[in-house]
Every structure is written in C-alpha cells, then in structure tokens.
N, C-alpha and C. Protein backbone atom coordinates (compact mmCIF):
# COMPACT_ATOMS: atom_id res chain seq x y z
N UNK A 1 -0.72 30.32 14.07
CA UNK A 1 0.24 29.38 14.65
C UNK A 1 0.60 29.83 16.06
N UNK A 2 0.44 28.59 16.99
CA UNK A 2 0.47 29.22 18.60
C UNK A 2 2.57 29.59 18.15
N UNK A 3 2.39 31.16 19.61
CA UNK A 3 3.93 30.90 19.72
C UNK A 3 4.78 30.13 20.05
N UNK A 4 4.03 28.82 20.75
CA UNK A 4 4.96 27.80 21.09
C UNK A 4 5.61 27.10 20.39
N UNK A 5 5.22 27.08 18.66
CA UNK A 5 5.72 26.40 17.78
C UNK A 5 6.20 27.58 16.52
N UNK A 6 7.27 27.36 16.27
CA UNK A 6 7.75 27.76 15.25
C UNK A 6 7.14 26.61 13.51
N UNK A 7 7.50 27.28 12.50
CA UNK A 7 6.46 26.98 11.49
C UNK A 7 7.55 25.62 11.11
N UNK A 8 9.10 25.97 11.18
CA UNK A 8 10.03 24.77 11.39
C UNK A 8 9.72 23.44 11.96
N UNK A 9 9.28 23.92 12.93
CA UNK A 9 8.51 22.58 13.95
C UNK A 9 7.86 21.97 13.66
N UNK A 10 6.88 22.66 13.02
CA UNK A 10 5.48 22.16 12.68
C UNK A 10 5.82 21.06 11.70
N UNK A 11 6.51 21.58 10.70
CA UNK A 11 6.76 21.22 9.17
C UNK A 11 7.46 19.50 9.61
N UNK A 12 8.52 19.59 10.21
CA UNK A 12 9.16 18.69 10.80
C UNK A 12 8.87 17.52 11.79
N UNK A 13 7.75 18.06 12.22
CA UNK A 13 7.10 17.09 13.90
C UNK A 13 5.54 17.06 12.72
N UNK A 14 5.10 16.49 11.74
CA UNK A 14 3.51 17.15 11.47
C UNK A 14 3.29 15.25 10.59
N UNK A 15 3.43 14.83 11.71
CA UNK A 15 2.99 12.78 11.50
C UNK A 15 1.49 13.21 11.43
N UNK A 16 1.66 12.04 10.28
CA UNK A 16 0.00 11.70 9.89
C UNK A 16 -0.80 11.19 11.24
N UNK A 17 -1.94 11.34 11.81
CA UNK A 17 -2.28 10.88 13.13
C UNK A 17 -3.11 10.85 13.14
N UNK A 18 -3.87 9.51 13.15
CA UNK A 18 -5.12 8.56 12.61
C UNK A 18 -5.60 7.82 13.98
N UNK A 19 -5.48 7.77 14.88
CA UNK A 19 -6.10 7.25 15.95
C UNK A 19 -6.18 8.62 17.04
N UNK A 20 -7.52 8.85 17.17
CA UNK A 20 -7.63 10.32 17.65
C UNK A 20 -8.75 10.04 18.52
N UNK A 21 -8.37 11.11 19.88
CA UNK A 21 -9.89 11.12 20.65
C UNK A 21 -11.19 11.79 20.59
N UNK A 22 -11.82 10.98 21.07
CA UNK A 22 -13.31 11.66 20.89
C UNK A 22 -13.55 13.12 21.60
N UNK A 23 -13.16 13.53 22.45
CA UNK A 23 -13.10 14.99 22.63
C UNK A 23 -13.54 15.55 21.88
N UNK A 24 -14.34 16.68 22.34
CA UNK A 24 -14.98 17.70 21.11
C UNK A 24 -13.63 18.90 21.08
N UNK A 25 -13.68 19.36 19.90
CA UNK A 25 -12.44 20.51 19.39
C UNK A 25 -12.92 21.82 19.64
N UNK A 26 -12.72 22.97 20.11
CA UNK A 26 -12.96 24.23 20.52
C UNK A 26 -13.46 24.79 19.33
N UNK A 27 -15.04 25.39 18.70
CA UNK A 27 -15.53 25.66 17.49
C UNK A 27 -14.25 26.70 16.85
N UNK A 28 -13.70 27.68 18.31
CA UNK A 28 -12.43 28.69 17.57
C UNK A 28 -11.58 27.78 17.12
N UNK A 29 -10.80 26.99 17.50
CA UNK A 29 -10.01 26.68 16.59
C UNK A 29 -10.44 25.83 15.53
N UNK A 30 -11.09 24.97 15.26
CA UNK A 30 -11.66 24.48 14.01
C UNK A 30 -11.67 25.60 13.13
N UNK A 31 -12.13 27.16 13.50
CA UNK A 31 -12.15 27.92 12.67
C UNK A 31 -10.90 28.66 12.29
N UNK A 32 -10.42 28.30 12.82
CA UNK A 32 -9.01 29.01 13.04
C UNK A 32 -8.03 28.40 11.54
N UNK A 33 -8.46 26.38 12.10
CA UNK A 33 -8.07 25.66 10.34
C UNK A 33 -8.61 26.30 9.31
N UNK A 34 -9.69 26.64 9.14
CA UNK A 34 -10.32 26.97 7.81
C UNK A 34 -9.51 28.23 7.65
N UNK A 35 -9.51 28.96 8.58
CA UNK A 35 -8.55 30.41 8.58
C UNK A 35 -7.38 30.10 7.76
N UNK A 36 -6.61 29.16 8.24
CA UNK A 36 -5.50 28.95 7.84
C UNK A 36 -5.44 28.80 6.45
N UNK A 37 -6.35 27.62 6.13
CA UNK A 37 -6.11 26.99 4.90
C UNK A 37 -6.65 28.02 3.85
N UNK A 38 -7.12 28.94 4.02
CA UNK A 38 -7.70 29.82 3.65
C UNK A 38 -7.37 30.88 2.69
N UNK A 39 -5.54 30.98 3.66
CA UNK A 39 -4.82 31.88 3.39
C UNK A 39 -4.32 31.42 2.42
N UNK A 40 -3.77 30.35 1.54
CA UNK A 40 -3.20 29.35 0.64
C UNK A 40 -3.68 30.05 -0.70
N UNK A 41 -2.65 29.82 -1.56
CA UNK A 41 -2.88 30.24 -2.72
C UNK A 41 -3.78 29.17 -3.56
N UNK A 42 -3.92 29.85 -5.10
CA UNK A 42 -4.71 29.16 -5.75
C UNK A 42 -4.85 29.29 -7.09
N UNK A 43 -4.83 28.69 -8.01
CA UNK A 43 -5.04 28.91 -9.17
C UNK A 43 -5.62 30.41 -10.03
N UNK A 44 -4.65 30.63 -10.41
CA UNK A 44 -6.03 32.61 -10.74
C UNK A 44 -6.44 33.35 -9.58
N UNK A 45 -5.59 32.85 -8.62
CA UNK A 45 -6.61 33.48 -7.07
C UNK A 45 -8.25 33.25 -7.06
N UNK A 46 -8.37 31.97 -7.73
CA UNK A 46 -9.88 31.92 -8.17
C UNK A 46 -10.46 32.12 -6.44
N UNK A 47 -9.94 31.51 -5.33
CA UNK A 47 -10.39 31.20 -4.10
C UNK A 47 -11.61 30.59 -3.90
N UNK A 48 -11.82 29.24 -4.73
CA UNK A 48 -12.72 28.97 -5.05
C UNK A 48 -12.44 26.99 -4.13
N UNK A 49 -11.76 27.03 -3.11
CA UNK A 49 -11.85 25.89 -2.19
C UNK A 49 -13.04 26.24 -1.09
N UNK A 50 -13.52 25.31 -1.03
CA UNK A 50 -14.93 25.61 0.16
C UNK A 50 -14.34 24.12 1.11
N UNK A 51 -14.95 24.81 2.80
CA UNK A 51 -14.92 23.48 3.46
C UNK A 51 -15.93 23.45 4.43
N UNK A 52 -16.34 21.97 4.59
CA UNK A 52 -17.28 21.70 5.24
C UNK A 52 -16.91 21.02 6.56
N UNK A 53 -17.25 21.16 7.94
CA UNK A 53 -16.56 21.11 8.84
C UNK A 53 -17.78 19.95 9.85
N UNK A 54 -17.51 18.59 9.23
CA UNK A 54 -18.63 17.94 9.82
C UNK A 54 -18.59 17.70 11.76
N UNK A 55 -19.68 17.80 12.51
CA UNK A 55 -19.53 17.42 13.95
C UNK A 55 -20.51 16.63 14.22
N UNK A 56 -21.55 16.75 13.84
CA UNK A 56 -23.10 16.19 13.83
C UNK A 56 -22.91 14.53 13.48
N UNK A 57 -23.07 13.65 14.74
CA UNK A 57 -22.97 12.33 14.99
C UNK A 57 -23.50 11.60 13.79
N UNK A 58 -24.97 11.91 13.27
CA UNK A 58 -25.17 11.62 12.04
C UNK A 58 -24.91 11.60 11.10
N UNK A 59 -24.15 12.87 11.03
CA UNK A 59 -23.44 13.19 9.10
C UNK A 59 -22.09 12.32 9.38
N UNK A 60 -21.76 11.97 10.62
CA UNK A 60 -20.15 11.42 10.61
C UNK A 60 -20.61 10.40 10.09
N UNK A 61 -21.56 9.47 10.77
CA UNK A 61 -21.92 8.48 10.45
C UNK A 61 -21.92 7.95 8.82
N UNK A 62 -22.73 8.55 8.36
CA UNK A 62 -23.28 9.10 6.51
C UNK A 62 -21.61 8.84 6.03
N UNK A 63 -20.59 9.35 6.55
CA UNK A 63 -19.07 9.70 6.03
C UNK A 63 -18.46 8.66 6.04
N UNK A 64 -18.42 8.03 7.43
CA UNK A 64 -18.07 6.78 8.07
C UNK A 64 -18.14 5.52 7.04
N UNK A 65 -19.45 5.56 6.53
CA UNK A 65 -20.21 4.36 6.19
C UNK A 65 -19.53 4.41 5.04
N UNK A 66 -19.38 5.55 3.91
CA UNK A 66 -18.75 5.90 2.47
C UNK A 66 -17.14 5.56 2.68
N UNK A 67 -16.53 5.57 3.57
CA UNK A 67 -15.31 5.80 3.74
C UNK A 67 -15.04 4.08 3.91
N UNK A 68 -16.31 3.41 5.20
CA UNK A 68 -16.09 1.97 4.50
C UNK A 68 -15.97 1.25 3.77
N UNK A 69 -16.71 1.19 3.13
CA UNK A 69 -17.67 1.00 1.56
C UNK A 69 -16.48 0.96 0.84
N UNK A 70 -15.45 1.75 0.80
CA UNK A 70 -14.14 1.95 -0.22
C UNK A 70 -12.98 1.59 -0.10
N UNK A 71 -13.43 1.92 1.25
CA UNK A 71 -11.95 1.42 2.21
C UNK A 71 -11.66 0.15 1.99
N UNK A 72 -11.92 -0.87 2.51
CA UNK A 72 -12.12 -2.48 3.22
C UNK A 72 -12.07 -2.91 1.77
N UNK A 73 -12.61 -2.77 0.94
CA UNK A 73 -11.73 -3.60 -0.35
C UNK A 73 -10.34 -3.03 -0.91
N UNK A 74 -10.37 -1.74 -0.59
CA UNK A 74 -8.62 -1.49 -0.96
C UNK A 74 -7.44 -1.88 -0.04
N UNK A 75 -8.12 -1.88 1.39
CA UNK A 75 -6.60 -2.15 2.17
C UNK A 75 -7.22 -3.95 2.63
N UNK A 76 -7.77 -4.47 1.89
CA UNK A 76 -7.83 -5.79 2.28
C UNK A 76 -6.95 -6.62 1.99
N UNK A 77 -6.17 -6.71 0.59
CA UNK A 77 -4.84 -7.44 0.32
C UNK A 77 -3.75 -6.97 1.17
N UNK A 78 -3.58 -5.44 1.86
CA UNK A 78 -2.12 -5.32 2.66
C UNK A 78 -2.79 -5.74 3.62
N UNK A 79 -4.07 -5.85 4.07
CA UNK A 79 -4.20 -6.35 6.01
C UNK A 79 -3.65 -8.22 5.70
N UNK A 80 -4.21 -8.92 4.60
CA UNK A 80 -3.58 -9.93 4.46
C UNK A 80 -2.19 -10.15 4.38
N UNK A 81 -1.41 -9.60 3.47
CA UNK A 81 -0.14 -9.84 3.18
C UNK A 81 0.55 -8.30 3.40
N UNK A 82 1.02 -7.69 4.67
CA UNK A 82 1.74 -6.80 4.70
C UNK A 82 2.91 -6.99 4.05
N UNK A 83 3.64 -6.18 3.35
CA UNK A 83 5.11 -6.27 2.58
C UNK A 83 6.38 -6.53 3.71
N UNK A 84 5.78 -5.47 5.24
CA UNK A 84 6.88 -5.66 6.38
C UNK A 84 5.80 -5.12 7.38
N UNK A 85 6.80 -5.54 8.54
CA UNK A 85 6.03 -4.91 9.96
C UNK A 85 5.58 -3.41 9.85
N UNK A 86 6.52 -2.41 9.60
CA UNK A 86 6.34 -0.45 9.08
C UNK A 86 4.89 -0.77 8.33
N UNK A 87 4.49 -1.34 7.40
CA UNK A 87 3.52 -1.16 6.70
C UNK A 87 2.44 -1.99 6.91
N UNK A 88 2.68 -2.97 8.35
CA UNK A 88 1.10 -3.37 9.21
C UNK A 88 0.83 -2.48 10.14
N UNK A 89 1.81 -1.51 10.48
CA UNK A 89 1.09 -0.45 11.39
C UNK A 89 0.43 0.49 10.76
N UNK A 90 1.05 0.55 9.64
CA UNK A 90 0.83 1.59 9.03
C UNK A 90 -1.04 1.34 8.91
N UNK A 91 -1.08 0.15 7.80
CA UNK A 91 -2.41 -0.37 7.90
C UNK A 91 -2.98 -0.75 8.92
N UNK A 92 -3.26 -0.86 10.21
CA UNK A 92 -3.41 -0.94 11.26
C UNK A 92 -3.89 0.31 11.84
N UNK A 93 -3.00 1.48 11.63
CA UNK A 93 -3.91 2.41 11.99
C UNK A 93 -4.88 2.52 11.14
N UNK A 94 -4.76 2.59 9.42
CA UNK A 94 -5.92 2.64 8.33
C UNK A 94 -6.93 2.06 9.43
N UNK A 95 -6.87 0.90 9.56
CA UNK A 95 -7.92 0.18 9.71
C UNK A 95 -8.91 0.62 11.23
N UNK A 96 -7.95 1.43 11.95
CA UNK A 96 -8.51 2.14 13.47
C UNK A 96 -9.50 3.03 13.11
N UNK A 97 -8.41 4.37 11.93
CA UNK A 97 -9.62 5.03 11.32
C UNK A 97 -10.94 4.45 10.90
N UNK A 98 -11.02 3.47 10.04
CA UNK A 98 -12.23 3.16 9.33
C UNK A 98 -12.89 3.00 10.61
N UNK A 99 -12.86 2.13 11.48
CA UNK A 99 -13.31 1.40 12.43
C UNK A 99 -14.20 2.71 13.36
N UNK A 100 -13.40 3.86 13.45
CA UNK A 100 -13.45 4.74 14.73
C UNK A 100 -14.06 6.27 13.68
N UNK A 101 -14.19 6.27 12.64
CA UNK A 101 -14.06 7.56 12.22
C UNK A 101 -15.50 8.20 12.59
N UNK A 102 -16.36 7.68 12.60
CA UNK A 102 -17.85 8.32 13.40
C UNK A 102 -17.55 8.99 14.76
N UNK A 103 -16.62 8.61 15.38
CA UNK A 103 -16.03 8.81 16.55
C UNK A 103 -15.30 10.25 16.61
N UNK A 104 -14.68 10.44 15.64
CA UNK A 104 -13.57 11.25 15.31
C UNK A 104 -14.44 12.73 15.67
N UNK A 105 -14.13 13.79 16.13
CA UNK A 105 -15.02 15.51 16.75
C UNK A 105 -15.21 15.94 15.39
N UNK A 106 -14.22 15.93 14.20
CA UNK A 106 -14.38 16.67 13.65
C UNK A 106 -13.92 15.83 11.79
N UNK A 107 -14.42 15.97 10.86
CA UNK A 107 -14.18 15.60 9.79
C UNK A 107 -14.75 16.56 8.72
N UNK A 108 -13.45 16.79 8.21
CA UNK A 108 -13.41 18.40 7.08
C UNK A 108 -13.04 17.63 6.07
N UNK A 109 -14.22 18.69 5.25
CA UNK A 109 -14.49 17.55 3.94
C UNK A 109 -13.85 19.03 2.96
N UNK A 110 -12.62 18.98 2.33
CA UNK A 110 -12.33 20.16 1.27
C UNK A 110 -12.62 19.64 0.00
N UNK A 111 -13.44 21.14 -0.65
CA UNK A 111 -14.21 20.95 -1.95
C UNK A 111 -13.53 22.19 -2.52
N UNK A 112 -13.67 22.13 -3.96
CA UNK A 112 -13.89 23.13 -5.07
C UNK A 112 -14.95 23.39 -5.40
N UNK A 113 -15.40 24.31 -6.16
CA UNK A 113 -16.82 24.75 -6.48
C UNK A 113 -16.31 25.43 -8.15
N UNK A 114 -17.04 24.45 -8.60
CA UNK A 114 -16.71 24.72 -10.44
C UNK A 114 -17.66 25.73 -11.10
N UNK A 115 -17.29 25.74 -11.75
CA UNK A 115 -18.67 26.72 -12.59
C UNK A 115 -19.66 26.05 -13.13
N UNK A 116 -19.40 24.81 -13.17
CA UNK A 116 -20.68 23.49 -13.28
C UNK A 116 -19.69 21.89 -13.84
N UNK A 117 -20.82 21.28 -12.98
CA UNK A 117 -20.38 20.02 -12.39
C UNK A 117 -19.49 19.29 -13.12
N UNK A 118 -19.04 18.53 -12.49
CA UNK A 118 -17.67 18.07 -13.23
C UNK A 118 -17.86 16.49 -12.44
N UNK A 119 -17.49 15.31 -13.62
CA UNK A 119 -17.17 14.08 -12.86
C UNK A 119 -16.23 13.40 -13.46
N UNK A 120 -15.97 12.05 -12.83
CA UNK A 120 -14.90 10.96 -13.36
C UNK A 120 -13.51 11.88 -13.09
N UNK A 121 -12.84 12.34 -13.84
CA UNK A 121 -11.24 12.40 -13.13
C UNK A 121 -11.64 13.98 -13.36
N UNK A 122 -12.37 14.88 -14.24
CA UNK A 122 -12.73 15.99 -14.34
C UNK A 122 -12.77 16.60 -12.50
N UNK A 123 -12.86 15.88 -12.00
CA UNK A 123 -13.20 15.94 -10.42
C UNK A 123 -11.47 16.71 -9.58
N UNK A 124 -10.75 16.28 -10.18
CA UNK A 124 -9.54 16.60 -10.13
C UNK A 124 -8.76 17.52 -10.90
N UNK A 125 -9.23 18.19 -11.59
CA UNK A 125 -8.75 19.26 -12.60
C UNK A 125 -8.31 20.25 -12.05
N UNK A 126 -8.79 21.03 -10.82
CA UNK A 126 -8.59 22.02 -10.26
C UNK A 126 -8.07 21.60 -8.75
N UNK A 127 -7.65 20.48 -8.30
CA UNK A 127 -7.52 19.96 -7.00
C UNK A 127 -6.07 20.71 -6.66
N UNK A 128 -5.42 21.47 -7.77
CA UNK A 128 -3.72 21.92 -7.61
C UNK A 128 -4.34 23.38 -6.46
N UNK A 129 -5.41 23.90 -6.79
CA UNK A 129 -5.59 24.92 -5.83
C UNK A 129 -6.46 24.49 -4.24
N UNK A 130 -7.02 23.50 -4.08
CA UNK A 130 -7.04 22.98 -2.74
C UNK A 130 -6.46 22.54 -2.34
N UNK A 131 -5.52 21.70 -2.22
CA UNK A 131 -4.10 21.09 -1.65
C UNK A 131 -3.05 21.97 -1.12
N UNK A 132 -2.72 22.94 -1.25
CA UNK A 132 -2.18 23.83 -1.03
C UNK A 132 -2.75 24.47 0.62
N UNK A 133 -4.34 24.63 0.13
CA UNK A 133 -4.96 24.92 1.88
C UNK A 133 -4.73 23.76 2.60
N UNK A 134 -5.08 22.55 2.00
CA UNK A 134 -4.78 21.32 3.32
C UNK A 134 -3.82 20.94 3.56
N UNK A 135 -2.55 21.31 3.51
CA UNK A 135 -1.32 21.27 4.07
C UNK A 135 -1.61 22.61 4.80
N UNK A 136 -1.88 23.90 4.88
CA UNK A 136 -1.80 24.52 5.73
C UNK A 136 -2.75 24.42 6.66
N UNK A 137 -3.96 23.94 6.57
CA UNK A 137 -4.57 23.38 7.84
C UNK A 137 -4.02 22.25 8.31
N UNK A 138 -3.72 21.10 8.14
CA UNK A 138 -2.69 20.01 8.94
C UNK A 138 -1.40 21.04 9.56
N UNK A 139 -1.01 21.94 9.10
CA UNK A 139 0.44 22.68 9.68
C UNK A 139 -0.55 23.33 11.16
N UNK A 140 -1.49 23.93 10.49
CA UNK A 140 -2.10 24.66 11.96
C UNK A 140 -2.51 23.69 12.87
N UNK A 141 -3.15 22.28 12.18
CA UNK A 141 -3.71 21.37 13.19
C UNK A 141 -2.58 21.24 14.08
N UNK A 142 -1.21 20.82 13.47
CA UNK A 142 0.04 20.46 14.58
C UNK A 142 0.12 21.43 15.78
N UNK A 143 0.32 22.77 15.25
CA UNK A 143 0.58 24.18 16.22
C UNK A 143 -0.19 24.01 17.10
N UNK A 144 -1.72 23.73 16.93
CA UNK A 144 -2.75 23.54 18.22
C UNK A 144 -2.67 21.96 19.01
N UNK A 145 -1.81 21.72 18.67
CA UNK A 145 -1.69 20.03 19.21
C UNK A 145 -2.75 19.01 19.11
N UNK A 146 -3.09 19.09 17.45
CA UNK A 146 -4.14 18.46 17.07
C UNK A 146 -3.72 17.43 15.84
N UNK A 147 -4.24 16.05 15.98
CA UNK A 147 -3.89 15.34 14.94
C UNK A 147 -4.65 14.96 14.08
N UNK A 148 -4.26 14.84 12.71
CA UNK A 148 -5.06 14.79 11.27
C UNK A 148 -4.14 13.64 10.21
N UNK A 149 -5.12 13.58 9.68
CA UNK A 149 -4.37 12.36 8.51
C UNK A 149 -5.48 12.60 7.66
N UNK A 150 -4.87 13.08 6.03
CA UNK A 150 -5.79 13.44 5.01
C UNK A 150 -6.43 11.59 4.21
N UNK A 151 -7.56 11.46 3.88
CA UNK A 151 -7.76 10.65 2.90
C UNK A 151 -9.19 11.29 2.25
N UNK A 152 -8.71 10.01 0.81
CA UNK A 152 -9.59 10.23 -0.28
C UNK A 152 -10.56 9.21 -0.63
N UNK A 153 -10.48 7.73 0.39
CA UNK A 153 -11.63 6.85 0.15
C UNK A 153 -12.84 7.15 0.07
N UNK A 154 -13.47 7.83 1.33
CA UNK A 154 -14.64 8.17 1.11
C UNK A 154 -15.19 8.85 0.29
N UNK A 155 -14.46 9.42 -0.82
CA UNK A 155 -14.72 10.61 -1.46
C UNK A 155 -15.22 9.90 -2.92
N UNK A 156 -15.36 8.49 -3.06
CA UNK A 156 -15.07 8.06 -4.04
C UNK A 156 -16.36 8.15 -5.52
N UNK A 157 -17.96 8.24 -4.74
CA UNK A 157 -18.58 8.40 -5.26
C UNK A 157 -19.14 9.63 -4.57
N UNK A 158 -19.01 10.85 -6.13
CA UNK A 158 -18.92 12.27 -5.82
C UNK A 158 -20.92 12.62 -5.22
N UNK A 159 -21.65 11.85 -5.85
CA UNK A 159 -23.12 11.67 -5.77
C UNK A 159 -23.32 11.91 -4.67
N UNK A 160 -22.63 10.98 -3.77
CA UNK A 160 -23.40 9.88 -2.38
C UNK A 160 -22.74 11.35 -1.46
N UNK A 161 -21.51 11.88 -2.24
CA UNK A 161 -21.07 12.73 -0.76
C UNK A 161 -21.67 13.95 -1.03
N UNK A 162 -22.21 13.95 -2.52
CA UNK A 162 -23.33 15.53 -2.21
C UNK A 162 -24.36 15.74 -1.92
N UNK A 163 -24.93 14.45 -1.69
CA UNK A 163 -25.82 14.12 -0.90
C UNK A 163 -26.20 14.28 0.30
N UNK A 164 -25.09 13.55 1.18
CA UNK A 164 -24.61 13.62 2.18
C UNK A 164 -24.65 14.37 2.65
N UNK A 165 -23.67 16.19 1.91
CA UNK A 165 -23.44 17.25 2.90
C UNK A 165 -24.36 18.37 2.55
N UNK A 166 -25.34 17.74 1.05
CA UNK A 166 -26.09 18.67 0.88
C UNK A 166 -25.16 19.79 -0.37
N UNK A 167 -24.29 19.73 -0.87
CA UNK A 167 -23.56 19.98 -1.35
C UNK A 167 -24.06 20.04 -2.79
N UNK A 168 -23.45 21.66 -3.85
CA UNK A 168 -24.16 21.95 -4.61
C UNK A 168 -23.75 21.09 -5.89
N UNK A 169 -24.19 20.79 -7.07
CA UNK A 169 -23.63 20.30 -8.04
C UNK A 169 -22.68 20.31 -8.61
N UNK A 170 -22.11 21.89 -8.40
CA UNK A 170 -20.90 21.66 -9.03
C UNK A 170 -19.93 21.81 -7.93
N UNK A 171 -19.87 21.59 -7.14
CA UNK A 171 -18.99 20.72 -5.90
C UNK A 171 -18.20 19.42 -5.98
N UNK A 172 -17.08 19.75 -5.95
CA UNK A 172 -16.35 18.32 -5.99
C UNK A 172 -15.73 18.04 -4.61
N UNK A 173 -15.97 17.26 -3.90
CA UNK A 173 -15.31 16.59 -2.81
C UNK A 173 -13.71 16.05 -2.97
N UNK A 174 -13.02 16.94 -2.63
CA UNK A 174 -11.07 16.45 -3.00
C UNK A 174 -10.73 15.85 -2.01
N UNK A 175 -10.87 15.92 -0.65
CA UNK A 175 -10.16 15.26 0.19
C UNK A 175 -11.25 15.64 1.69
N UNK A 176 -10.94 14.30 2.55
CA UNK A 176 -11.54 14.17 3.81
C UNK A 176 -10.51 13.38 4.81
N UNK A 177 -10.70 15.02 5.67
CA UNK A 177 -9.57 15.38 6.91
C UNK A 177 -10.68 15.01 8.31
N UNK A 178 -10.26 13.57 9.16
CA UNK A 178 -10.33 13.73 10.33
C UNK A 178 -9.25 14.17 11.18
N UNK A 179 -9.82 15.22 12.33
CA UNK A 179 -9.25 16.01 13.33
C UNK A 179 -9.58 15.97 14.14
N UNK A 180 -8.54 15.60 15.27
CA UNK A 180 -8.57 15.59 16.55
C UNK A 180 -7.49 15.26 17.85
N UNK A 181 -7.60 15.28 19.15
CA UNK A 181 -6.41 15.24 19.63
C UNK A 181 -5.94 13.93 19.79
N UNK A 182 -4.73 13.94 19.43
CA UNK A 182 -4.00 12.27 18.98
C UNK A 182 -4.06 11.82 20.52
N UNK A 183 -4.45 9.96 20.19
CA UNK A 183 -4.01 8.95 21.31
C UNK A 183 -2.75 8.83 21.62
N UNK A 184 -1.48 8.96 20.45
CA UNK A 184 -0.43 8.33 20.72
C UNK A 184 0.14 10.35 20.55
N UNK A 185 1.77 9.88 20.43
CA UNK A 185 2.68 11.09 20.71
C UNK A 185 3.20 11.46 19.05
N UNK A 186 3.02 13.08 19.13
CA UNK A 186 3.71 13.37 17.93
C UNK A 186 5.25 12.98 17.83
N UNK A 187 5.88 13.38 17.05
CA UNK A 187 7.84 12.87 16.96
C UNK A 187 7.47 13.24 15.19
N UNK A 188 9.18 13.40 15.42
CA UNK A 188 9.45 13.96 13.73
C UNK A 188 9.19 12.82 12.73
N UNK A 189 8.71 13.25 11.70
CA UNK A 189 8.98 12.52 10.77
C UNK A 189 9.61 11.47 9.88
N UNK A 190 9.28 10.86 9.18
CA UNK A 190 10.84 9.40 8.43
C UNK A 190 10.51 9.85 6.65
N UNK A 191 11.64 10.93 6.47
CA UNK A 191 11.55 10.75 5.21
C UNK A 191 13.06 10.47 4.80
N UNK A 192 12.53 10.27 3.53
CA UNK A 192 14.13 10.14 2.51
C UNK A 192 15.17 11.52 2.34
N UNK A 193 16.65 11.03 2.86
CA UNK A 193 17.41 11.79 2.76
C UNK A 193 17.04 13.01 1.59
N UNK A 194 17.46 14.12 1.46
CA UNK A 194 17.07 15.30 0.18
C UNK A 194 17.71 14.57 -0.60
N UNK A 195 18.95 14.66 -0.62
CA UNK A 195 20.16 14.25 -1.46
C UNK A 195 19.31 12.99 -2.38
N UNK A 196 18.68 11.78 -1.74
CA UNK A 196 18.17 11.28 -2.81
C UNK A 196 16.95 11.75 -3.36
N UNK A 197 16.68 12.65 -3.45
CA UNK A 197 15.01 13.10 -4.00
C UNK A 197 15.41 14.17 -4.90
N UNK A 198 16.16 14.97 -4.75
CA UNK A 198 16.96 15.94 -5.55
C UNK A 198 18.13 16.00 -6.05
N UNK A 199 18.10 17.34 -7.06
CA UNK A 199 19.25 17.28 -8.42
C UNK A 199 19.05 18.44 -8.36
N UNK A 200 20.23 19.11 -8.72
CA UNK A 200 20.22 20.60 -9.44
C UNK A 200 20.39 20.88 -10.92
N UNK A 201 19.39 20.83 -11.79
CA UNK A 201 19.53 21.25 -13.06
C UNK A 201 19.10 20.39 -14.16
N UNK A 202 19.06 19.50 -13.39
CA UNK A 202 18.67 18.07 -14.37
C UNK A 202 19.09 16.33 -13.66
N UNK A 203 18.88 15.55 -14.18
CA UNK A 203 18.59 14.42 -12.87
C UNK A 203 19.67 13.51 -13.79
C-alpha cells in the first residue's frame, strides 16, 4: 500500500470502477496485486487460490466474448426497465464494461485449484478462501490509483474458461477482475448506515 494512502482510505474511497483506460499497467504493480491478494487468508491455510493475469489482446478477446454471451441476457430486462435513474447508471456502466472489456490492460481471472475437478455449484465450495484475496487486491488496486470492479458473468461456463486460459481440470474460475486506470474520479462510497445492518447479540 503506497504511503499516500492509509488502509482507512482505501477501505472508504474503494468504488467499483468499470469504465477504465486502455493504458497498459506497470507488470510491477500488477504483481504487486497478486502480492497482495496473496497475503489473505484461507481455509486450512490450504493457499490454494491461483491467478491468472490476462494482457494478451487475444485471450481478452476469448474473455470478452464469454462475458458477453452471459452478460446481455442478464442485464437486458434492467437496460429495459431500470427500477430508478442510480440503477441505469449503474447498468450503464455494466453495459460500458461488456462493450469495452477487450480494451481493458489487464483482466485477473481468480481460481482455486481442487484436488480434482469440481462442477455445477461444487465450483463454489471453496470460493470462502479466494474472496478474501480479491478484496485485498481491489484494496491495493485503490492505493495504486487503479480501478477494478469484480464480476462473475463470464465465468459461467467453467469448460469454455479452461479452455481459454489453458487452465488445469481441477481449476475453478471464481471471479473475473478488470483493472485499470479509471475514466471518471474515485469519491467515497454509498452504503447503509451500520446502525441498520447491525445488532449486538441477536437481531
């Protein structure tokens, strides 16, 4: 974490940020995320999250195309009927990503590696120990003034993406992180007061 940011900051200023430039990312710090996420705990300390750190115009492409494919029928009823304005931007950027994600420098694909293959929701059994690293790589992405927004569309058929990255059988694809430096401006967050999300002792 650069010294310019305290881990407070990060946590607080760390907006999802889905319209990103094409700029290529410094290979050190890309490595620097994996560093990070790295450090994250894990189930048994198995340390058994792997990540794949796509740049190669082609494999984005390969990602791109999967991430369509899944996408565009799920956010097709909110691009029709948004609920409110907050949630056509919201979809609006969705829809920048899909549009732009070949574009994107960098797309980190975080996997588990089972002791043999696993599908259908089995795919998710162990996802409590990768999640943990991809919040701490999005925390580092912020510190370097880099923007990320996690999704799981493309991920949807586990086949096509082990295909894709070449990826061993018992590899499960959990989540796919584009990274890069945001178009628009970071600013803190909009969440719900604590007070309504929490209880002490019982609800």
């Amino acid at each position: 974490m650069s010294e310019q940011m305290s881990l407070n900051e990060a946590i607080y200023n760390c907006r999802a940020m889905r319209r990103l430039e094409s700029r290529e990312i410094p290979e050190a710090d890309l490595i620097q995320l994996i560093d990070a996420a790295n450090q994250a705990p894990s189930g048994s300390n198995s340390q058994n999250a792997r990540w794949v750190v796509v740049r190669d115009a082609a494999q984005k492409q390969k990602l791109a195309d999967l991430n369509r494919k899944h996408a565009e029928p799920y956010i097709a009823p909110q691009r029709e009927n948004p609920p409110n304005e907050k949630h056509k931007r919201l979809v609006d950027a969705v829809v920048w990503q899909m549009d732009h994600m070949h574009e994107i420098p960098a797309l980190i694909v975080a996997c588990f590696d089972y002791p043999e293959k696993v599908e259908g929701l089995g795919v998710y059994r162990s996802a409590g120990s990768v999640w943990p690293g991809i919040q701490n790589l999005l925390l580092a992405a912020r510190s370097l003034g880099l923007g990320a927004a996690p999704t799981t569309l493309a991920l949807r058929d586990q086949d096509a993406v082990r295909e894709v990255l070449n990826l061993p059988e018992t590899f499960a694809a959990l989540c796919l992180i584009p990274v890069g430096y945001p178009k628009g401006k970071f600013g803190p967050v909009s969440r719900k007061p604590v007070a309504e999300v929490m209880r002490f002792d019982r609800w």
